[in-house]
PDB file of N, CA and C in Angstrom:
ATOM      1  N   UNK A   1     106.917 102.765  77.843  1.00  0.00           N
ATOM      2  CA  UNK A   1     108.151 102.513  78.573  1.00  0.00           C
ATOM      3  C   UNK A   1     108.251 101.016  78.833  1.00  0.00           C
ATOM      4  N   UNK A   2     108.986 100.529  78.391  1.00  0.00           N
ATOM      5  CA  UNK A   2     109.533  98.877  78.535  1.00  0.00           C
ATOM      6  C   UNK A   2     110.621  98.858  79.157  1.00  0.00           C
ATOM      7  N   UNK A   3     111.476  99.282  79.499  1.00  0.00           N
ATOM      8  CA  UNK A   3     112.636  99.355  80.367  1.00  0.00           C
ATOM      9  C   UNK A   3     112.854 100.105  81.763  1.00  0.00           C
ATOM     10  N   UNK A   4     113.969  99.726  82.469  1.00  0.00           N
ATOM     11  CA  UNK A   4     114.074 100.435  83.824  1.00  0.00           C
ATOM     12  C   UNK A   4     115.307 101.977  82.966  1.00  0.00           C
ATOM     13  N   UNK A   5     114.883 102.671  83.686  1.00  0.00           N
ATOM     14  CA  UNK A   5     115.293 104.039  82.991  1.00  0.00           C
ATOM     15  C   UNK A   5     116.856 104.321  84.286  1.00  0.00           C
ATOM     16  N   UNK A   6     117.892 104.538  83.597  1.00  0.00           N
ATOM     17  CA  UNK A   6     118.890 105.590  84.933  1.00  0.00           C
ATOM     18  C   UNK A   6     118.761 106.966  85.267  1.00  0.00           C
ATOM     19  N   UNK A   7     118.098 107.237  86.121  1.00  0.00           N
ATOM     20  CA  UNK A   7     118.111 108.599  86.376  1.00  0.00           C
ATOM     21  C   UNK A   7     119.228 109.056  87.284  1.00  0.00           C
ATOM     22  N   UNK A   8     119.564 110.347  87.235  1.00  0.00           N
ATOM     23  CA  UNK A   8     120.586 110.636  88.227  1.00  0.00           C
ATOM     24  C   UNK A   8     119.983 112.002  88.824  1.00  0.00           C
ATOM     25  N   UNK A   9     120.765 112.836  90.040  1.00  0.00           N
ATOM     26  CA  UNK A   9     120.472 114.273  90.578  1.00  0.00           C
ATOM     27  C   UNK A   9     120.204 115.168  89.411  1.00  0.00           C
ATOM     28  N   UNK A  10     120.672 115.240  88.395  1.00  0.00           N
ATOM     29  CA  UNK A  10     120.330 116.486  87.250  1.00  0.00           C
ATOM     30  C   UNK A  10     118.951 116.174  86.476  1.00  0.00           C
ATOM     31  N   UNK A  11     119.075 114.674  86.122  1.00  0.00           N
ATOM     32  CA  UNK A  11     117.311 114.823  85.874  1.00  0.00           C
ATOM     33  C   UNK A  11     116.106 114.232  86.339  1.00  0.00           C
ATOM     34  N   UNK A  12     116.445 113.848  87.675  1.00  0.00           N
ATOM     35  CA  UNK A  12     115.396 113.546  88.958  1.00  0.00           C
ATOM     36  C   UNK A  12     114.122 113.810  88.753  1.00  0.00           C
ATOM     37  N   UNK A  13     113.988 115.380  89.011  1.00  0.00           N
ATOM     38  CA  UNK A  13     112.768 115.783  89.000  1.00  0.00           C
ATOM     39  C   UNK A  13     111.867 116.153  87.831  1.00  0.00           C
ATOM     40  N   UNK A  14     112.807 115.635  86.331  1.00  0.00           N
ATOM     41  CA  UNK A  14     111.884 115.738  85.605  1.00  0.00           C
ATOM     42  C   UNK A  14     111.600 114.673  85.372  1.00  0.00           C
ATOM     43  N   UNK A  15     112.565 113.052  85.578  1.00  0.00           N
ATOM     44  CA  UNK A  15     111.712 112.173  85.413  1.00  0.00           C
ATOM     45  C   UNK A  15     111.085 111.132  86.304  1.00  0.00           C
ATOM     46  N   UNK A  16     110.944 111.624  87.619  1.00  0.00           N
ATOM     47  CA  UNK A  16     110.398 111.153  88.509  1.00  0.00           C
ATOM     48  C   UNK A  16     109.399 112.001  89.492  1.00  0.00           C
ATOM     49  N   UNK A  17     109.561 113.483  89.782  1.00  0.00           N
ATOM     50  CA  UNK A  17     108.619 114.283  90.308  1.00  0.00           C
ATOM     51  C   UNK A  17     107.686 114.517  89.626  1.00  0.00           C
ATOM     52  N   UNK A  18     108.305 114.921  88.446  1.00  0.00           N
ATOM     53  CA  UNK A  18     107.220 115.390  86.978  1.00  0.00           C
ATOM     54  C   UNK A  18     106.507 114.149  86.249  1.00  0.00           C
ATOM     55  N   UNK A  19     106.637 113.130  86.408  1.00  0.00           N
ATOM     56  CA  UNK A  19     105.996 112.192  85.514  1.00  0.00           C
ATOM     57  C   UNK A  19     104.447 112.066  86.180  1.00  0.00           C
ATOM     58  N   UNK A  20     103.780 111.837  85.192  1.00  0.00           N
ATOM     59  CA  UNK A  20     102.695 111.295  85.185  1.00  0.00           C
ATOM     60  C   UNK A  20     102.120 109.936  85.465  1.00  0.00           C
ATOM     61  N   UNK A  21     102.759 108.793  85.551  1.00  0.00           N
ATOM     62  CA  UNK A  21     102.845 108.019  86.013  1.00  0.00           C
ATOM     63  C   UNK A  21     103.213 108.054  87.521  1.00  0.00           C
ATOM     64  N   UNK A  22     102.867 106.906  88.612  1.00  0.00           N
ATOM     65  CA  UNK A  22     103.536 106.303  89.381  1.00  0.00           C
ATOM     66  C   UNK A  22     104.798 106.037  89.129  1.00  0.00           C
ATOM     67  N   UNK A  23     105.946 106.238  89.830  1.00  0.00           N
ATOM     68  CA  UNK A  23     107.346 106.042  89.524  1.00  0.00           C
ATOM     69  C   UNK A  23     108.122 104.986  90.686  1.00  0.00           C
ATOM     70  N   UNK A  24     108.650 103.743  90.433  1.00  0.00           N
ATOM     71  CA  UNK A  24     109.344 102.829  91.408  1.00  0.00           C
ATOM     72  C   UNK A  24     110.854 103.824  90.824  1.00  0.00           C
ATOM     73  N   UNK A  25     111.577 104.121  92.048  1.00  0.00           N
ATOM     74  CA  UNK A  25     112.690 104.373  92.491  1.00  0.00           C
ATOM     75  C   UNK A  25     113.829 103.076  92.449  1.00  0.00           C
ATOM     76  N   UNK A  26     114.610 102.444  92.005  1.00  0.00           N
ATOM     77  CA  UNK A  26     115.598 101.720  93.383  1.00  0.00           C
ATOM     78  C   UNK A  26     116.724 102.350  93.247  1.00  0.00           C
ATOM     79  N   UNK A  27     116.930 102.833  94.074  1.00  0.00           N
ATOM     80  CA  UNK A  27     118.420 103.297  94.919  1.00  0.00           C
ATOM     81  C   UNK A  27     119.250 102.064  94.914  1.00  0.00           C
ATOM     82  N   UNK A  28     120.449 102.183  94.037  1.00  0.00           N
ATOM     83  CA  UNK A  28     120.865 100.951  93.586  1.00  0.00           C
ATOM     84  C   UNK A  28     122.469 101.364  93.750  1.00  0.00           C
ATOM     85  N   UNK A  29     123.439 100.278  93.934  1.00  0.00           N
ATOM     86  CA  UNK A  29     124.944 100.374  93.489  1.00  0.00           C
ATOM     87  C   UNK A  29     125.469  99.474  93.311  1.00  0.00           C
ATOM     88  N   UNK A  30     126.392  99.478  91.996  1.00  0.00           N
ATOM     89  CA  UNK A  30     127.116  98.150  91.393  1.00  0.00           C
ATOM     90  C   UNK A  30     128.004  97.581  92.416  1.00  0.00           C
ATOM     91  N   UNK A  31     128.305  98.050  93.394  1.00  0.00           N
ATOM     92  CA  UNK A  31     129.197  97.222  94.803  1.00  0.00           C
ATOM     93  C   UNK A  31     127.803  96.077  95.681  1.00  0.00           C
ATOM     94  N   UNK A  32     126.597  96.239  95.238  1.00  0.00           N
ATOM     95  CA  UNK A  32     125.692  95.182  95.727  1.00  0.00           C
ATOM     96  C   UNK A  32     125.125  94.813  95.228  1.00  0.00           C
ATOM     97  N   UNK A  33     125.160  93.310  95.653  1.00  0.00           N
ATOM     98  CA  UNK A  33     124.602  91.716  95.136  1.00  0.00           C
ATOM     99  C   UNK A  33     123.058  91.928  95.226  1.00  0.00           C
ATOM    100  N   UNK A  34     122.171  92.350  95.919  1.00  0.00           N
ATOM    101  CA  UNK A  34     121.114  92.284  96.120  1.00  0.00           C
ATOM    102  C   UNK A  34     120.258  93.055  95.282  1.00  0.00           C
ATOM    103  N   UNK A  35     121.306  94.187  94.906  1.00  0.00           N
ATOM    104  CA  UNK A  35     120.602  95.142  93.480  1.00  0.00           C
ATOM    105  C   UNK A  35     120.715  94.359  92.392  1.00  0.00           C
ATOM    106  N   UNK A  36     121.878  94.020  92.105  1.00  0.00           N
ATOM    107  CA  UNK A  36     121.958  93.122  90.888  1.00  0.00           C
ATOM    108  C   UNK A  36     120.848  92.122  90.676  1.00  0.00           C
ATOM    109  N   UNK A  37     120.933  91.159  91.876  1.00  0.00           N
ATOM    110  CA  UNK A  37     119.768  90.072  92.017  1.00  0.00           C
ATOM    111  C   UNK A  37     118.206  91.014  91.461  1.00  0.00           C
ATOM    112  N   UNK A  38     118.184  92.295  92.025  1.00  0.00           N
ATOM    113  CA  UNK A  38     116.814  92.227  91.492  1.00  0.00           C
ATOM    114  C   UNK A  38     117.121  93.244  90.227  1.00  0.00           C
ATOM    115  N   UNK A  39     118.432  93.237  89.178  1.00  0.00           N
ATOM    116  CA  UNK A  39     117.605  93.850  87.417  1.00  0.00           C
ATOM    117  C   UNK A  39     116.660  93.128  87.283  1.00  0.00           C
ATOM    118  N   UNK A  40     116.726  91.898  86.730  1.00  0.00           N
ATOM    119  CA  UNK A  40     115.448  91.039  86.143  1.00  0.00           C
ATOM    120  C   UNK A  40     114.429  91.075  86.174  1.00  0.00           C
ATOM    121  N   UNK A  41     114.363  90.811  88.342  1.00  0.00           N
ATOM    122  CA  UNK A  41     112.896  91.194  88.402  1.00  0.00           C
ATOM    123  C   UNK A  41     112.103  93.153  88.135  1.00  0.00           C
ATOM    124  N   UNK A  42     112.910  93.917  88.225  1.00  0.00           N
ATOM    125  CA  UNK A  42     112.544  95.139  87.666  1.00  0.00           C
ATOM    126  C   UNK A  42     112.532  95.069  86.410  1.00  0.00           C
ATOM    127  N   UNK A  43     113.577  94.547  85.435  1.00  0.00           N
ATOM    128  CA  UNK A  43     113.291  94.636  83.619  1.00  0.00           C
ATOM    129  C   UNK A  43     112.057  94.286  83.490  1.00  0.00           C
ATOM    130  N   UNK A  44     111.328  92.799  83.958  1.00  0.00           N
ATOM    131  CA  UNK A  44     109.889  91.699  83.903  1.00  0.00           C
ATOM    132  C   UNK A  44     109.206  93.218  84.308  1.00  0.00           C
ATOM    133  N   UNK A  45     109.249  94.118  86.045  1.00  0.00           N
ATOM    134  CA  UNK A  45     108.252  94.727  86.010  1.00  0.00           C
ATOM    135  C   UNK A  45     107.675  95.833  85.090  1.00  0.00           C
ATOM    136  N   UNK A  46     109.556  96.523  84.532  1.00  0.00           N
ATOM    137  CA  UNK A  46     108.874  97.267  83.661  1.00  0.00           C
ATOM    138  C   UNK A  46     107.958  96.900  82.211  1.00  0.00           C
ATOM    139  N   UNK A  47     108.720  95.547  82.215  1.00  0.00           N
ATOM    140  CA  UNK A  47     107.476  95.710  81.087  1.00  0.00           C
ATOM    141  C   UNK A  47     106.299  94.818  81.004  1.00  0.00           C
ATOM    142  N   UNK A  48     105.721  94.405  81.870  1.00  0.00           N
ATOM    143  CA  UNK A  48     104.672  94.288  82.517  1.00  0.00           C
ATOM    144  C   UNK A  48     103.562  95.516  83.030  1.00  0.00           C
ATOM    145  N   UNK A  49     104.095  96.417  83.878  1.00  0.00           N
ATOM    146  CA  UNK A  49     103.170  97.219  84.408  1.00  0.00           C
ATOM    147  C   UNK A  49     103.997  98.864  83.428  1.00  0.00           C
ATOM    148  N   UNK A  50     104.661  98.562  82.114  1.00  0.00           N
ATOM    149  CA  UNK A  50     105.309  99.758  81.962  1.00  0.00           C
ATOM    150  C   UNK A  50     103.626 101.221  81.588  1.00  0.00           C
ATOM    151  N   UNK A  51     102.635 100.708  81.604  1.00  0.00           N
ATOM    152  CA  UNK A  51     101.581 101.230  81.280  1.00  0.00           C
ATOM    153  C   UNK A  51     101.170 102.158  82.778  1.00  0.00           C
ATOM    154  N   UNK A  52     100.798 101.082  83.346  1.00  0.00           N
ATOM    155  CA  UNK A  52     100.611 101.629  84.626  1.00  0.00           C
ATOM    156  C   UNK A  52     101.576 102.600  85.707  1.00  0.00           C
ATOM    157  N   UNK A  53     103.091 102.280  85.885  1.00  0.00           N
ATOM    158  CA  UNK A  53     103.908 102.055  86.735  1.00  0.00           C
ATOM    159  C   UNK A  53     105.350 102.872  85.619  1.00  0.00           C
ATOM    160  N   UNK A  54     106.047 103.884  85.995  1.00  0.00           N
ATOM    161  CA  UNK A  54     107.571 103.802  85.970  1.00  0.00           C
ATOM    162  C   UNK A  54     108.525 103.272  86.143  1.00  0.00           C
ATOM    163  N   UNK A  55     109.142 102.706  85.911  1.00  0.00           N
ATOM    164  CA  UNK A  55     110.397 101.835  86.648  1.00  0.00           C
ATOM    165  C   UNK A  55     111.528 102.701  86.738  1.00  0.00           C
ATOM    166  N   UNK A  56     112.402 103.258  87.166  1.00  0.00           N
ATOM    167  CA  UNK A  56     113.795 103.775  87.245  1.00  0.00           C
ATOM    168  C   UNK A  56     114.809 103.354  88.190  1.00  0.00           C
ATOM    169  N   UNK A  57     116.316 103.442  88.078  1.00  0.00           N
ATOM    170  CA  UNK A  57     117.258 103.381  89.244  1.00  0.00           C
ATOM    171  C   UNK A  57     118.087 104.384  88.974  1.00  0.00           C
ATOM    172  N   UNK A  58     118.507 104.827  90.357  1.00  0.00           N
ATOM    173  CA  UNK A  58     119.383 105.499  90.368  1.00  0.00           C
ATOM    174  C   UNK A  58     120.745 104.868  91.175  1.00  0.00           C
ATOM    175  N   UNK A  59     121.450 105.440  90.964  1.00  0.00           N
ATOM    176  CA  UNK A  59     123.324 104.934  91.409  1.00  0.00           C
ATOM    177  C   UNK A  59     123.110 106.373  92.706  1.00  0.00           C
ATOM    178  N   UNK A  60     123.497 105.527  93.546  1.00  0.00           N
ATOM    179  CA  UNK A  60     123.572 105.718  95.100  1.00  0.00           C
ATOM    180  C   UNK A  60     125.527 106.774  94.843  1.00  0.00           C
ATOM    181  N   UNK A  61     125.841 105.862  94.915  1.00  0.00           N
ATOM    182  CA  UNK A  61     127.625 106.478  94.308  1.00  0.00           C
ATOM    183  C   UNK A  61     127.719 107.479  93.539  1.00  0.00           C
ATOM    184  N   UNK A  62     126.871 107.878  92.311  1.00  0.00           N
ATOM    185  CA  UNK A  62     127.083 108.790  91.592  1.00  0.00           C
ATOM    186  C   UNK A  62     126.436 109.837  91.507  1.00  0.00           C
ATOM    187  N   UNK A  63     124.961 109.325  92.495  1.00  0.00           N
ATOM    188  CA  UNK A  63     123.813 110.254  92.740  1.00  0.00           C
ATOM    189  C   UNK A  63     123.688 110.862  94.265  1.00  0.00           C
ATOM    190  N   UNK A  64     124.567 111.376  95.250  1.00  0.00           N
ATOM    191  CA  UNK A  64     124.583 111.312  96.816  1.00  0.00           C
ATOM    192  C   UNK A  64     123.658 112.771  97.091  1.00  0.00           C
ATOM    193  N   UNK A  65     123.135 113.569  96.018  1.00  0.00           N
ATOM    194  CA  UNK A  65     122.290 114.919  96.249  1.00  0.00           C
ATOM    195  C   UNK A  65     120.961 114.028  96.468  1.00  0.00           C
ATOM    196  N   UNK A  66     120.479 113.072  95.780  1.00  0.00           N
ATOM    197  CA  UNK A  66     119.189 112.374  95.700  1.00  0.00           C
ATOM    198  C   UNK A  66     118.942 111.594  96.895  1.00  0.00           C
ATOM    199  N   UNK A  67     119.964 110.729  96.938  1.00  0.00           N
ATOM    200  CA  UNK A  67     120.122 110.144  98.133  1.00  0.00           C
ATOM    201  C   UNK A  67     119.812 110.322  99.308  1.00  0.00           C
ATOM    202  N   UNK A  68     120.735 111.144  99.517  1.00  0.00           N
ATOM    203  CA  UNK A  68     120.472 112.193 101.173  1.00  0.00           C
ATOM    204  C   UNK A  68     119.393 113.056 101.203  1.00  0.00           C
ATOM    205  N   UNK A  69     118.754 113.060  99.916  1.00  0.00           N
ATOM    206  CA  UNK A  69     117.630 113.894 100.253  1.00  0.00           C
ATOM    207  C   UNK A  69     115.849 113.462 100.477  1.00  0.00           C
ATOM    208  N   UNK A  70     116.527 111.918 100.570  1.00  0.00           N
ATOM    209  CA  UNK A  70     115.382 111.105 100.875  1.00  0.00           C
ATOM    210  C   UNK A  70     115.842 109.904 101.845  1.00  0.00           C
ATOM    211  N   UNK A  71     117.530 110.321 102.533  1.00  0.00           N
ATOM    212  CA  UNK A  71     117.647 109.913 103.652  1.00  0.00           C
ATOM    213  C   UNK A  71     117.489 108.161 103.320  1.00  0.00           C
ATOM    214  N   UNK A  72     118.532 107.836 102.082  1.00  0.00           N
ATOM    215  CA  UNK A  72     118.335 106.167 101.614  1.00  0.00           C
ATOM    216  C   UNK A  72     119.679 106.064 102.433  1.00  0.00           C
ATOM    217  N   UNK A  73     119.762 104.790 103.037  1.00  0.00           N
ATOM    218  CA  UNK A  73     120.835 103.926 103.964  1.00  0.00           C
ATOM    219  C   UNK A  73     121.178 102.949 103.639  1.00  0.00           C
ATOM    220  N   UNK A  74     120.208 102.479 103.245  1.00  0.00           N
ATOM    221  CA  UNK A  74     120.500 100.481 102.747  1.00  0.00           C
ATOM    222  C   UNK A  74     120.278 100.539 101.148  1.00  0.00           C
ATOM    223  N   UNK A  75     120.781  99.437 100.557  1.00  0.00           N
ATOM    224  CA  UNK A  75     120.557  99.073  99.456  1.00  0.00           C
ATOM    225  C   UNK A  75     120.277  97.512  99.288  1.00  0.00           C
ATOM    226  N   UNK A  76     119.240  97.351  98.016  1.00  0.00           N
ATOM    227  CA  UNK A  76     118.466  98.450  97.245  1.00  0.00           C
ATOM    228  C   UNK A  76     117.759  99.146  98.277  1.00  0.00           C
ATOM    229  N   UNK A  77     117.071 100.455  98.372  1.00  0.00           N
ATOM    230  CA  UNK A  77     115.794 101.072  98.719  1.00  0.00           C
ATOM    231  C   UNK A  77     114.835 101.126  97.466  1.00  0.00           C
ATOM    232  N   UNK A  78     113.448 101.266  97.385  1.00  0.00           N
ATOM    233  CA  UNK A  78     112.457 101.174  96.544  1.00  0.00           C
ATOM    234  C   UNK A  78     111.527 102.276  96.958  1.00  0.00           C
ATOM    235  N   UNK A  79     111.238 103.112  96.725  1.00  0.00           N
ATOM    236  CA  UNK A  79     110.321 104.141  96.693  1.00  0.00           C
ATOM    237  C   UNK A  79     109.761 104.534  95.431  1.00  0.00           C
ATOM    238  N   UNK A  80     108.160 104.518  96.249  1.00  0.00           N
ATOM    239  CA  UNK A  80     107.231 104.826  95.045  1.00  0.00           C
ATOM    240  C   UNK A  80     107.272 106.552  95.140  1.00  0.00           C
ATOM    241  N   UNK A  81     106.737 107.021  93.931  1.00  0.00           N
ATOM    242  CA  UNK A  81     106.426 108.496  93.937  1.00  0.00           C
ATOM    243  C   UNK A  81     104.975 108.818  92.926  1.00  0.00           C
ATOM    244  N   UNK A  82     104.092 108.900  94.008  1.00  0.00           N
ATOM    245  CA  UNK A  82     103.141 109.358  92.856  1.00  0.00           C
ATOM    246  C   UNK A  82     103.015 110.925  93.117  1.00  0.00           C
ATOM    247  N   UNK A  83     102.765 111.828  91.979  1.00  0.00           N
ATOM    248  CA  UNK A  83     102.248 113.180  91.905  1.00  0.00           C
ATOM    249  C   UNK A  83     103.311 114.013  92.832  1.00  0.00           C
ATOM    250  N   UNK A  84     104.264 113.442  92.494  1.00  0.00           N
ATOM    251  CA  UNK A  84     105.513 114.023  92.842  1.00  0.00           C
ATOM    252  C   UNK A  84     105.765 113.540  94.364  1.00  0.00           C
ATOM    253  N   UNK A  85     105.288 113.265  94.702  1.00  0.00           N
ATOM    254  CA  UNK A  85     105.680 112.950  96.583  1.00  0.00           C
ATOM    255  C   UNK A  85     105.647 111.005  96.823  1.00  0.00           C
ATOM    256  N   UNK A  86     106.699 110.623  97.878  1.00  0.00           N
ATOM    257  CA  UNK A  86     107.346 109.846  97.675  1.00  0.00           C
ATOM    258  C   UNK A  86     106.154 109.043  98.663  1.00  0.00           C
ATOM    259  N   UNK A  87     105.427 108.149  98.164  1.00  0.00           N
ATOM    260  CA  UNK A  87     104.416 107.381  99.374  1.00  0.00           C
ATOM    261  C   UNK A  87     104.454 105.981  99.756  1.00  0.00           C
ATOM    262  N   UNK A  88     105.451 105.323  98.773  1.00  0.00           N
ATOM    263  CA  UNK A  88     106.128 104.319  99.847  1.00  0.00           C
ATOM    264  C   UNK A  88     107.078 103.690  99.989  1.00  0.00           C
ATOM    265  N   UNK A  89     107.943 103.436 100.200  1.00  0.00           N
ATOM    266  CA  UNK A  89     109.519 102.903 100.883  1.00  0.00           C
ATOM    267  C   UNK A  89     109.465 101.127 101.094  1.00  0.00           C
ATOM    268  N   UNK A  90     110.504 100.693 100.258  1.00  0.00           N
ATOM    269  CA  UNK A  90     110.780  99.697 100.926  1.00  0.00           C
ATOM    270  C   UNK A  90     112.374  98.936 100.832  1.00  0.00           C
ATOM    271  N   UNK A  91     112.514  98.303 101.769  1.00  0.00           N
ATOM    272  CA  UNK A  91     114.123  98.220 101.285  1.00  0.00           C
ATOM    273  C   UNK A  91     114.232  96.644 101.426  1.00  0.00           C
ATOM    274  N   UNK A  92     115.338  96.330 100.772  1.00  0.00           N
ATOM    275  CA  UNK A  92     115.910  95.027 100.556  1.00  0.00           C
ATOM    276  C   UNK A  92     115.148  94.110  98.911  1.00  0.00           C
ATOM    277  N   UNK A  93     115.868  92.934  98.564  1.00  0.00           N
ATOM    278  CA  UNK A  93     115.590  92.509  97.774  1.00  0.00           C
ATOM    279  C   UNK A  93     114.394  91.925  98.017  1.00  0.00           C
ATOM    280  N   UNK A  94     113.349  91.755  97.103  1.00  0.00           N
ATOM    281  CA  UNK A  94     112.064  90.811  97.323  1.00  0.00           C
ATOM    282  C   UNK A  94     111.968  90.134  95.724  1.00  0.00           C
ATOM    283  N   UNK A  95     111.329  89.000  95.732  1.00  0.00           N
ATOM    284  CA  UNK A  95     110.752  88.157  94.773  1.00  0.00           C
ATOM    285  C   UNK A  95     109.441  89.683  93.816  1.00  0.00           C
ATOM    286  N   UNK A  96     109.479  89.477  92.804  1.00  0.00           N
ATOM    287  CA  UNK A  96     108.337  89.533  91.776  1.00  0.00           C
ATOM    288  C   UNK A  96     106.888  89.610  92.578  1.00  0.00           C
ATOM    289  N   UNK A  97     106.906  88.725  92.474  1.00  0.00           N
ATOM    290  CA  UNK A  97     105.232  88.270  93.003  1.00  0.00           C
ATOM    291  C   UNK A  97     105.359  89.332  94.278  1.00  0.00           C
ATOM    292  N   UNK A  98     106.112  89.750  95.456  1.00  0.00           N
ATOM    293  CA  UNK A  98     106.107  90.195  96.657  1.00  0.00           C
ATOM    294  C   UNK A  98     105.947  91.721  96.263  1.00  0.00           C
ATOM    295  N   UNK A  99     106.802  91.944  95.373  1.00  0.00           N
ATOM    296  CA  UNK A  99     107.145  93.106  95.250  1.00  0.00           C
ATOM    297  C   UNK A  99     105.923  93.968  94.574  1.00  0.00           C
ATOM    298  N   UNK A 100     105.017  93.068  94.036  1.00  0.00           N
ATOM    299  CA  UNK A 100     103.657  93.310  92.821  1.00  0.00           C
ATOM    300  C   UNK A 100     102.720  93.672  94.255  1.00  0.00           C
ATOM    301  N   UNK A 101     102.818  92.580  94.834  1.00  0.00           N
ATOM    302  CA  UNK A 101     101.642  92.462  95.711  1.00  0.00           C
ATOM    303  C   UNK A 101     101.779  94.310  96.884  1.00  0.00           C
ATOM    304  N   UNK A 102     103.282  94.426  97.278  1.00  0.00           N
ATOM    305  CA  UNK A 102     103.441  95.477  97.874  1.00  0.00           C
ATOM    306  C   UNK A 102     103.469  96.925  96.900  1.00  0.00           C
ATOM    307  N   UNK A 103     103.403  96.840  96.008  1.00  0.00           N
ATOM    308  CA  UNK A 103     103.077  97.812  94.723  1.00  0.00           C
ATOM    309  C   UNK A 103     101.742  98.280  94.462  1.00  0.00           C
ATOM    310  N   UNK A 104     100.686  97.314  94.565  1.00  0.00           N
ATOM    311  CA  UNK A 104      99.547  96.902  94.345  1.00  0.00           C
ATOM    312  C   UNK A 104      98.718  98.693  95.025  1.00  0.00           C
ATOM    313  N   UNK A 105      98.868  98.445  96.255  1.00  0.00           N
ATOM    314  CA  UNK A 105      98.345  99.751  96.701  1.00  0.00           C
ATOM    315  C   UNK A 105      98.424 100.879  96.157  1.00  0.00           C
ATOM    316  N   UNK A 106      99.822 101.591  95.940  1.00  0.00           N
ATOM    317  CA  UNK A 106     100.733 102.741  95.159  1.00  0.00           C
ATOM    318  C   UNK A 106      99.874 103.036  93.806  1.00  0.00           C
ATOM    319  N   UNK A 107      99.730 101.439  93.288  1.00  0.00           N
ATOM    320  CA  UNK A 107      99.273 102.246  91.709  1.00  0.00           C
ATOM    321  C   UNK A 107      98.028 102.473  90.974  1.00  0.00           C
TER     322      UNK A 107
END
């Protein structure tokens, strides 16, 4: 996997509950600057850690079953999911390097 993947409510749980990998979440929508600001640094992570680590986003707007069912408010949100359960949360834009270092644990 070299890329950030779109997942939406219909195939969620097969490619983020079910994966075998660690999976980064961002809860993302094209009405915010701060998601945009971080494609890049998610494209760099996926393919950097695409071995280790999942990358995906989902659309907040088009996805509101996913959403609400993990109770996302702000955008971006970032949630990790390993072995199907969601173990860590973080919201707002961060730098690369920040975002590695707060990853670091998860994977």
């Amino acid at each position: 996997m070299t890329d950030v993947t779109d997942v939406t409510d219909t195939n969620f749980e097969a490619e983020v509950i079910g994966a075998e990998l660690p999976v980064l979440v961002e809860f993302t929508a094209d009405w915010c600057p701060p998601c945009r600001q971080m494609a890049p640094v998610l494209k760099a992570l996926a393919l950097e850690e695409g071995d280790r680590l999942k990358v995906v986003q989902l659309d907040v707007d088009s996805n509101p079953e996913t959403t609400n069912a993990y109770k996302v408010l702000s955008m971006p949100t970032f949630m990790v999911f390993r072995d199907g359960e969601p173990v860590k949360s973080m919201v707002g834009a961060r730098a690369k390097r920040r975002l590695l270092e707060e990853l670091a644990d998860a994977l």
